[in-house]
PDB file of N, CA and C in Angstrom:
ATOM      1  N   UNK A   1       0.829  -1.184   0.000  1.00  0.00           N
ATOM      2  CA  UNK A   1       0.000   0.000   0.000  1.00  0.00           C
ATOM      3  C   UNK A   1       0.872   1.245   0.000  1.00  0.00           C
ATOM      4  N   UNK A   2       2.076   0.995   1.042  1.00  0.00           N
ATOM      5  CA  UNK A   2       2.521   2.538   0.607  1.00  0.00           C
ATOM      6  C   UNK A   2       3.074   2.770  -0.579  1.00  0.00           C
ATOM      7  N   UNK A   3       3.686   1.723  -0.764  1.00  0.00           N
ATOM      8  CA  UNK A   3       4.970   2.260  -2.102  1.00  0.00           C
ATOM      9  C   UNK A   3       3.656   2.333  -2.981  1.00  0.00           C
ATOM     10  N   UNK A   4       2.539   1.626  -3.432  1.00  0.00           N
ATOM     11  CA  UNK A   4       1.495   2.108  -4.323  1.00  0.00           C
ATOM     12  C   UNK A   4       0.810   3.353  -4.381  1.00  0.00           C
ATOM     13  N   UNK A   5       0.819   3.978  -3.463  1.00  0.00           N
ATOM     14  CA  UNK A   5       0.290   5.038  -2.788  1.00  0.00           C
ATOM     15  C   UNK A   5       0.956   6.211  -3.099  1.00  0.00           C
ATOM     16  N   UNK A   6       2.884   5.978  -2.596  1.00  0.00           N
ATOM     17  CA  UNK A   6       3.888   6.971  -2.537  1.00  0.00           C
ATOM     18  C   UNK A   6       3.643   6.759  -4.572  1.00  0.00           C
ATOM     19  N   UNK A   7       4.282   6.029  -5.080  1.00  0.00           N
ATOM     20  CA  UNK A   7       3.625   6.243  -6.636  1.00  0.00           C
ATOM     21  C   UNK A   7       2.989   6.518  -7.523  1.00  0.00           C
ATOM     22  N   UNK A   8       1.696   6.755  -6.544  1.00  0.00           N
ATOM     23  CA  UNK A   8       0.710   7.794  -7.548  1.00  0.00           C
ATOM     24  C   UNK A   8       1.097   9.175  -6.881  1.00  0.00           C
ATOM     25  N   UNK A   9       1.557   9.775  -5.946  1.00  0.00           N
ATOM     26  CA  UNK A   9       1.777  10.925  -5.303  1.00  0.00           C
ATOM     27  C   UNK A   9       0.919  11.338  -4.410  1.00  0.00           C
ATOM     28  N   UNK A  10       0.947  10.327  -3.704  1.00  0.00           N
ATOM     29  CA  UNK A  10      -0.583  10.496  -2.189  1.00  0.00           C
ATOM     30  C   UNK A  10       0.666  10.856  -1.270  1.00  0.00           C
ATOM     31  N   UNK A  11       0.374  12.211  -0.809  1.00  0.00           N
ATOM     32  CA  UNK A  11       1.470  12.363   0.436  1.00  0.00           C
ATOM     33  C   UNK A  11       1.758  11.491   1.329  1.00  0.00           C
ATOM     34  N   UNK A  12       2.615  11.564   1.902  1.00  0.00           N
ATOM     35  CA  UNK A  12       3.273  10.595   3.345  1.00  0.00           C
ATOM     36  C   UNK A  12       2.230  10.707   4.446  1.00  0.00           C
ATOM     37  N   UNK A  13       1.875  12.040   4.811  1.00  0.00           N
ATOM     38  CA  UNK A  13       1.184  12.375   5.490  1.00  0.00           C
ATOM     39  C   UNK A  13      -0.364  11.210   5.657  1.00  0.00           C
ATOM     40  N   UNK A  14      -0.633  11.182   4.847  1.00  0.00           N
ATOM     41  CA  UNK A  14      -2.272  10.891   4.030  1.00  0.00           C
ATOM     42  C   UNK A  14      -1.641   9.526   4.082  1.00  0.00           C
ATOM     43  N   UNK A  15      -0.422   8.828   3.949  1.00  0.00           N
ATOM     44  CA  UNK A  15      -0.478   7.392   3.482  1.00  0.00           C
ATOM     45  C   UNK A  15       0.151   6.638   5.099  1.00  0.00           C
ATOM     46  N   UNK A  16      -0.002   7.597   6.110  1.00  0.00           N
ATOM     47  CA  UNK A  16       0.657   7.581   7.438  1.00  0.00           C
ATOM     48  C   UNK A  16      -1.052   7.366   7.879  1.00  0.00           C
ATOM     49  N   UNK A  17      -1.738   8.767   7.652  1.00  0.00           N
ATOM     50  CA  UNK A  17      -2.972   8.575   8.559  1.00  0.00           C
ATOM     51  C   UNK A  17      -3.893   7.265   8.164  1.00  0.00           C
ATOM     52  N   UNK A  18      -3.729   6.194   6.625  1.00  0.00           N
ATOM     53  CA  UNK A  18      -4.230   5.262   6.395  1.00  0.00           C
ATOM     54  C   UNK A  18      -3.896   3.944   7.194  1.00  0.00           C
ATOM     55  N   UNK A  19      -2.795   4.470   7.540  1.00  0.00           N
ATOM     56  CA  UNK A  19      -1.809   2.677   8.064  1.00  0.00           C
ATOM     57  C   UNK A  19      -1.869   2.876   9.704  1.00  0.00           C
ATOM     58  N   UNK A  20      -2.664   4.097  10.152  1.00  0.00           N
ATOM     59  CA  UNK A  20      -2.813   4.635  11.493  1.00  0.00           C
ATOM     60  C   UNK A  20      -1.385   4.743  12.382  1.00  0.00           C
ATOM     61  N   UNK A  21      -0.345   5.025  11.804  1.00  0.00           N
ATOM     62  CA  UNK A  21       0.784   5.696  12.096  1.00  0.00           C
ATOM     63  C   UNK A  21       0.661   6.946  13.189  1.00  0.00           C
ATOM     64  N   UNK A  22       0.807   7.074  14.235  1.00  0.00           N
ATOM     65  CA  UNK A  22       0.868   8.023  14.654  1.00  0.00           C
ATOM     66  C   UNK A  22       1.915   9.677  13.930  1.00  0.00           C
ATOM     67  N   UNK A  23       0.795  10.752  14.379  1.00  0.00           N
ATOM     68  CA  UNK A  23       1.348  11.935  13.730  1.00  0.00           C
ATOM     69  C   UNK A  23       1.602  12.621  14.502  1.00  0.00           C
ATOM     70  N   UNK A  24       3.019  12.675  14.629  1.00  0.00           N
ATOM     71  CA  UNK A  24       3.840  13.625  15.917  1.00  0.00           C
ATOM     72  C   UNK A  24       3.302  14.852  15.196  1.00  0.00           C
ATOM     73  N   UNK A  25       4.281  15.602  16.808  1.00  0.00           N
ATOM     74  CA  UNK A  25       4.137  17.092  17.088  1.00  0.00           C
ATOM     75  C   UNK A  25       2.840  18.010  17.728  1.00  0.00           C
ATOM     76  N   UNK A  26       3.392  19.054  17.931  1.00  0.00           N
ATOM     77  CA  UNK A  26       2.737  20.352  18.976  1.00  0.00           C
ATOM     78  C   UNK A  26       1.356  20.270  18.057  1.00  0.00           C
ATOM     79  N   UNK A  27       1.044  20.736  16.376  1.00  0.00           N
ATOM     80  CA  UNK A  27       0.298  21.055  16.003  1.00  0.00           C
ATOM     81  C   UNK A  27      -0.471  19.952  15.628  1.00  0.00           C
ATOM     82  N   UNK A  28      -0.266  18.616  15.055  1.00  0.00           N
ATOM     83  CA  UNK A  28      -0.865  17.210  14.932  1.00  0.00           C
ATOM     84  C   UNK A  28      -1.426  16.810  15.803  1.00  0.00           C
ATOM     85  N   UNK A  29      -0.930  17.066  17.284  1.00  0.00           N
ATOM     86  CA  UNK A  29      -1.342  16.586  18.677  1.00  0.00           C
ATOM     87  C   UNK A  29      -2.608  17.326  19.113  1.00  0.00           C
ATOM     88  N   UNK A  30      -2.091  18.595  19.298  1.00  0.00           N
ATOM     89  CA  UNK A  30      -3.223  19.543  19.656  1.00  0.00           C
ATOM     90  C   UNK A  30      -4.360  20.661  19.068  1.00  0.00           C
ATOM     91  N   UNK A  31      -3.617  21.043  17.656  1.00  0.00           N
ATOM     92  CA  UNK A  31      -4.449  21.892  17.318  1.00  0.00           C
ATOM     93  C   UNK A  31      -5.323  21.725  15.925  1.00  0.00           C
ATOM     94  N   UNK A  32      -4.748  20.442  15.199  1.00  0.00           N
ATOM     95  CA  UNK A  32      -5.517  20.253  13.672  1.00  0.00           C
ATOM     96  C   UNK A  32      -6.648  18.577  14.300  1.00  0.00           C
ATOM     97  N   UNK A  33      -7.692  19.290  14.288  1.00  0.00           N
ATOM     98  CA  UNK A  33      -8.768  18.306  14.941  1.00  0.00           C
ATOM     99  C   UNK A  33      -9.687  18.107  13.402  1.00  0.00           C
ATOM    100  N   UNK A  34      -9.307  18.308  11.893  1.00  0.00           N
ATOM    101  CA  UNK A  34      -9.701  17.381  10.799  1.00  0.00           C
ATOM    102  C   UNK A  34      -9.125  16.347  11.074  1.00  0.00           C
ATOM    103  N   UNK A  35     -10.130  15.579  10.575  1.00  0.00           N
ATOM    104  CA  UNK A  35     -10.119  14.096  10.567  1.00  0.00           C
ATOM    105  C   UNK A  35      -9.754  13.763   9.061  1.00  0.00           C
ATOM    106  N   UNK A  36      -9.773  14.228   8.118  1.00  0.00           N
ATOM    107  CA  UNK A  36      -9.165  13.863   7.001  1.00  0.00           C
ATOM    108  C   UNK A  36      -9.879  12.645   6.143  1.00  0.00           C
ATOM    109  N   UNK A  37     -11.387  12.486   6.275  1.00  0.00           N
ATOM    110  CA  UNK A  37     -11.785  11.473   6.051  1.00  0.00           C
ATOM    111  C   UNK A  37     -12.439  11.223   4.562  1.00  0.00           C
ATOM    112  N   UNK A  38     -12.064  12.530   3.648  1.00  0.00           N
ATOM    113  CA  UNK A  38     -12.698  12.718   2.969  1.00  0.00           C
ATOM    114  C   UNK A  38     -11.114  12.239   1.786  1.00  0.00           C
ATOM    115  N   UNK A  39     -10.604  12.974   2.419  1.00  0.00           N
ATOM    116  CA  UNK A  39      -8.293  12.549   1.845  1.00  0.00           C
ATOM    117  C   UNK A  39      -8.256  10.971   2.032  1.00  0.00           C
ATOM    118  N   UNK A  40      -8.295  10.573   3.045  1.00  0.00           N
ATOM    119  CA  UNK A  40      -8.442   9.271   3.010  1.00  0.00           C
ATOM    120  C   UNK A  40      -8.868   8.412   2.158  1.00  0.00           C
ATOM    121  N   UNK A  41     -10.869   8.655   2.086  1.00  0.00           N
ATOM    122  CA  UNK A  41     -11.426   8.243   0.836  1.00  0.00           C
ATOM    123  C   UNK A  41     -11.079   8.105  -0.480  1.00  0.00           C
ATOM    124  N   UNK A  42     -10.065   9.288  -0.378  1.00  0.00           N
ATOM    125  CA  UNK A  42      -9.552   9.572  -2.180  1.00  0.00           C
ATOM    126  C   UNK A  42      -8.347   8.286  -2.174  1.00  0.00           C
ATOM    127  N   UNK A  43      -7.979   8.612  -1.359  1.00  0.00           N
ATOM    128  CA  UNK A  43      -6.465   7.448  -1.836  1.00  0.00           C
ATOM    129  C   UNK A  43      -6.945   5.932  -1.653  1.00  0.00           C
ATOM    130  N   UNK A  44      -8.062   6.136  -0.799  1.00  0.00           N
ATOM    131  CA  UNK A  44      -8.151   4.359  -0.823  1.00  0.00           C
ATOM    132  C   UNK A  44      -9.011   4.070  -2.472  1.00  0.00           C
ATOM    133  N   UNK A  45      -9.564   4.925  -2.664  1.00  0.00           N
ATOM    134  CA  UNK A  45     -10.220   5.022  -4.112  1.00  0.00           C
ATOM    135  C   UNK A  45      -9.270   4.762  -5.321  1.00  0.00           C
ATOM    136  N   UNK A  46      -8.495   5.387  -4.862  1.00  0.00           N
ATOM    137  CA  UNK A  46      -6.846   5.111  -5.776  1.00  0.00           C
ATOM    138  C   UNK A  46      -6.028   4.206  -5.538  1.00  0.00           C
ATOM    139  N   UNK A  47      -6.114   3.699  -4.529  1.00  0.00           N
ATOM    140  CA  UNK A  47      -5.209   1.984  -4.106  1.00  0.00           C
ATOM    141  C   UNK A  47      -6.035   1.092  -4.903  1.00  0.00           C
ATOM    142  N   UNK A  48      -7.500   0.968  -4.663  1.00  0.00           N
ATOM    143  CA  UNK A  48      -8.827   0.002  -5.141  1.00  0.00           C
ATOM    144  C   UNK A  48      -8.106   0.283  -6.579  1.00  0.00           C
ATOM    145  N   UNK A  49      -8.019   1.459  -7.537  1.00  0.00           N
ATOM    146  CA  UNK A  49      -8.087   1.243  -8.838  1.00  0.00           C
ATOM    147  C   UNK A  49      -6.144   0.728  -9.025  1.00  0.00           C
ATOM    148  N   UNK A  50      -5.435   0.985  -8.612  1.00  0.00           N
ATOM    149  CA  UNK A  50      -4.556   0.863  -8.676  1.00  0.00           C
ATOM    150  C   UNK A  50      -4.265  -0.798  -8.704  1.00  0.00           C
ATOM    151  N   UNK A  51      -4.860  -1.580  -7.914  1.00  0.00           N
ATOM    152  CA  UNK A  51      -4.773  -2.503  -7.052  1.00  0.00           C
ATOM    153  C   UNK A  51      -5.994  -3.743  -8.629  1.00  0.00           C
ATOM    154  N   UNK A  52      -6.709  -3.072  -8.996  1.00  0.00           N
ATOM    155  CA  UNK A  52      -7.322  -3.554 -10.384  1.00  0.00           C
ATOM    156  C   UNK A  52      -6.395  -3.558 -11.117  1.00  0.00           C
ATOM    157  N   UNK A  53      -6.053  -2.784 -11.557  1.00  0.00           N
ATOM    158  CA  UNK A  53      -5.427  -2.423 -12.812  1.00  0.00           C
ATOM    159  C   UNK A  53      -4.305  -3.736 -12.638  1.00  0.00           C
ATOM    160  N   UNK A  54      -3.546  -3.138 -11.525  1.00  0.00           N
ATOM    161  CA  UNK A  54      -2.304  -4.636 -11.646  1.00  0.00           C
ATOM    162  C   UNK A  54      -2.881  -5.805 -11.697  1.00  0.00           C
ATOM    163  N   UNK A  55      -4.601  -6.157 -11.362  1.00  0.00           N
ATOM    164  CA  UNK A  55      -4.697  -7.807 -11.348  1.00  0.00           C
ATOM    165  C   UNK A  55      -5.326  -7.788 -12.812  1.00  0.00           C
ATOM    166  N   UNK A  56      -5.724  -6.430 -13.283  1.00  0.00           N
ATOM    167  CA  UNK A  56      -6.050  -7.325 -14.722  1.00  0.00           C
ATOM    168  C   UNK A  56      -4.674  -7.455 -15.546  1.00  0.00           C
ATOM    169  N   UNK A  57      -3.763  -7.003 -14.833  1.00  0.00           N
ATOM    170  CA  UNK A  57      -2.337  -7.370 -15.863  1.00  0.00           C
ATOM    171  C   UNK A  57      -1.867  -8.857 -15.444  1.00  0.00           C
ATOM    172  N   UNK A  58      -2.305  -9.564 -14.863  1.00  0.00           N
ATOM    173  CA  UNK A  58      -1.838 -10.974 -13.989  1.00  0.00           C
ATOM    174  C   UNK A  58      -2.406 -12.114 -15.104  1.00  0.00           C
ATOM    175  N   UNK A  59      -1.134 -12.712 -15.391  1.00  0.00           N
ATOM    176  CA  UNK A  59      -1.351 -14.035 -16.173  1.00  0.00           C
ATOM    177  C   UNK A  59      -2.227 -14.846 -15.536  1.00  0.00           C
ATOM    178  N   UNK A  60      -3.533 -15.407 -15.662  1.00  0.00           N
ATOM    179  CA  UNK A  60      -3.441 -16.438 -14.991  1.00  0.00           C
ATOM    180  C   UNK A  60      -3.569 -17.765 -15.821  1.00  0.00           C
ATOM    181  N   UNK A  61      -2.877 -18.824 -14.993  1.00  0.00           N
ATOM    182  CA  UNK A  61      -2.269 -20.108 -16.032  1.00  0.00           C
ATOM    183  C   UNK A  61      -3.144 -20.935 -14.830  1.00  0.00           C
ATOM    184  N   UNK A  62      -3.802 -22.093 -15.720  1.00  0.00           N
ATOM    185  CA  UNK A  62      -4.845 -23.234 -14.866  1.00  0.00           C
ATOM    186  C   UNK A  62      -3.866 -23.964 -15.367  1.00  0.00           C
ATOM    187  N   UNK A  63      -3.859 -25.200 -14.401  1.00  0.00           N
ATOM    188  CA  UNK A  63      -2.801 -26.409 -14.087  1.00  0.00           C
ATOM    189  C   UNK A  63      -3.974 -27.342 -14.337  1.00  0.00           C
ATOM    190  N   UNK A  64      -3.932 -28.358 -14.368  1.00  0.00           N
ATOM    191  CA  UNK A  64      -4.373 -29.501 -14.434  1.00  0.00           C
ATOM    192  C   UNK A  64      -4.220 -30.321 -12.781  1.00  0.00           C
TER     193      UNK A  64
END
């Protein structure tokens, strides 16, 4: 997820608050009370298509 994420250009930030990483500092801690849930939405929207796209590129071979 991240390196898919860091590759389309979803900030660190945004690909930190998905993996529930804690977000240091004075102003993260105490004073930015968005929840970001709308940023979130977008990138998981963009992992989902991202995350297609590579399985329709997937060989698949049936064995016997």
């Amino acid at each position: 997820m991240e390196t898919l994420l860091a590759s389309a250009r979803v900030s660190s930030d945004i690909r930190g608050r998905l993996q529930s990483h804690g977000i240091a500092g004075v102003q993260a801690r105490h004073y930015d009370g968005h929840d970001y849930l709308d940023e979130k939405r977008e990138a998981l929207a963009l992992l989902l298509h991202l995350l297609q796209e590579q399985s329709a590129n997937v060989v698949h071979i049936k064995t016997a």
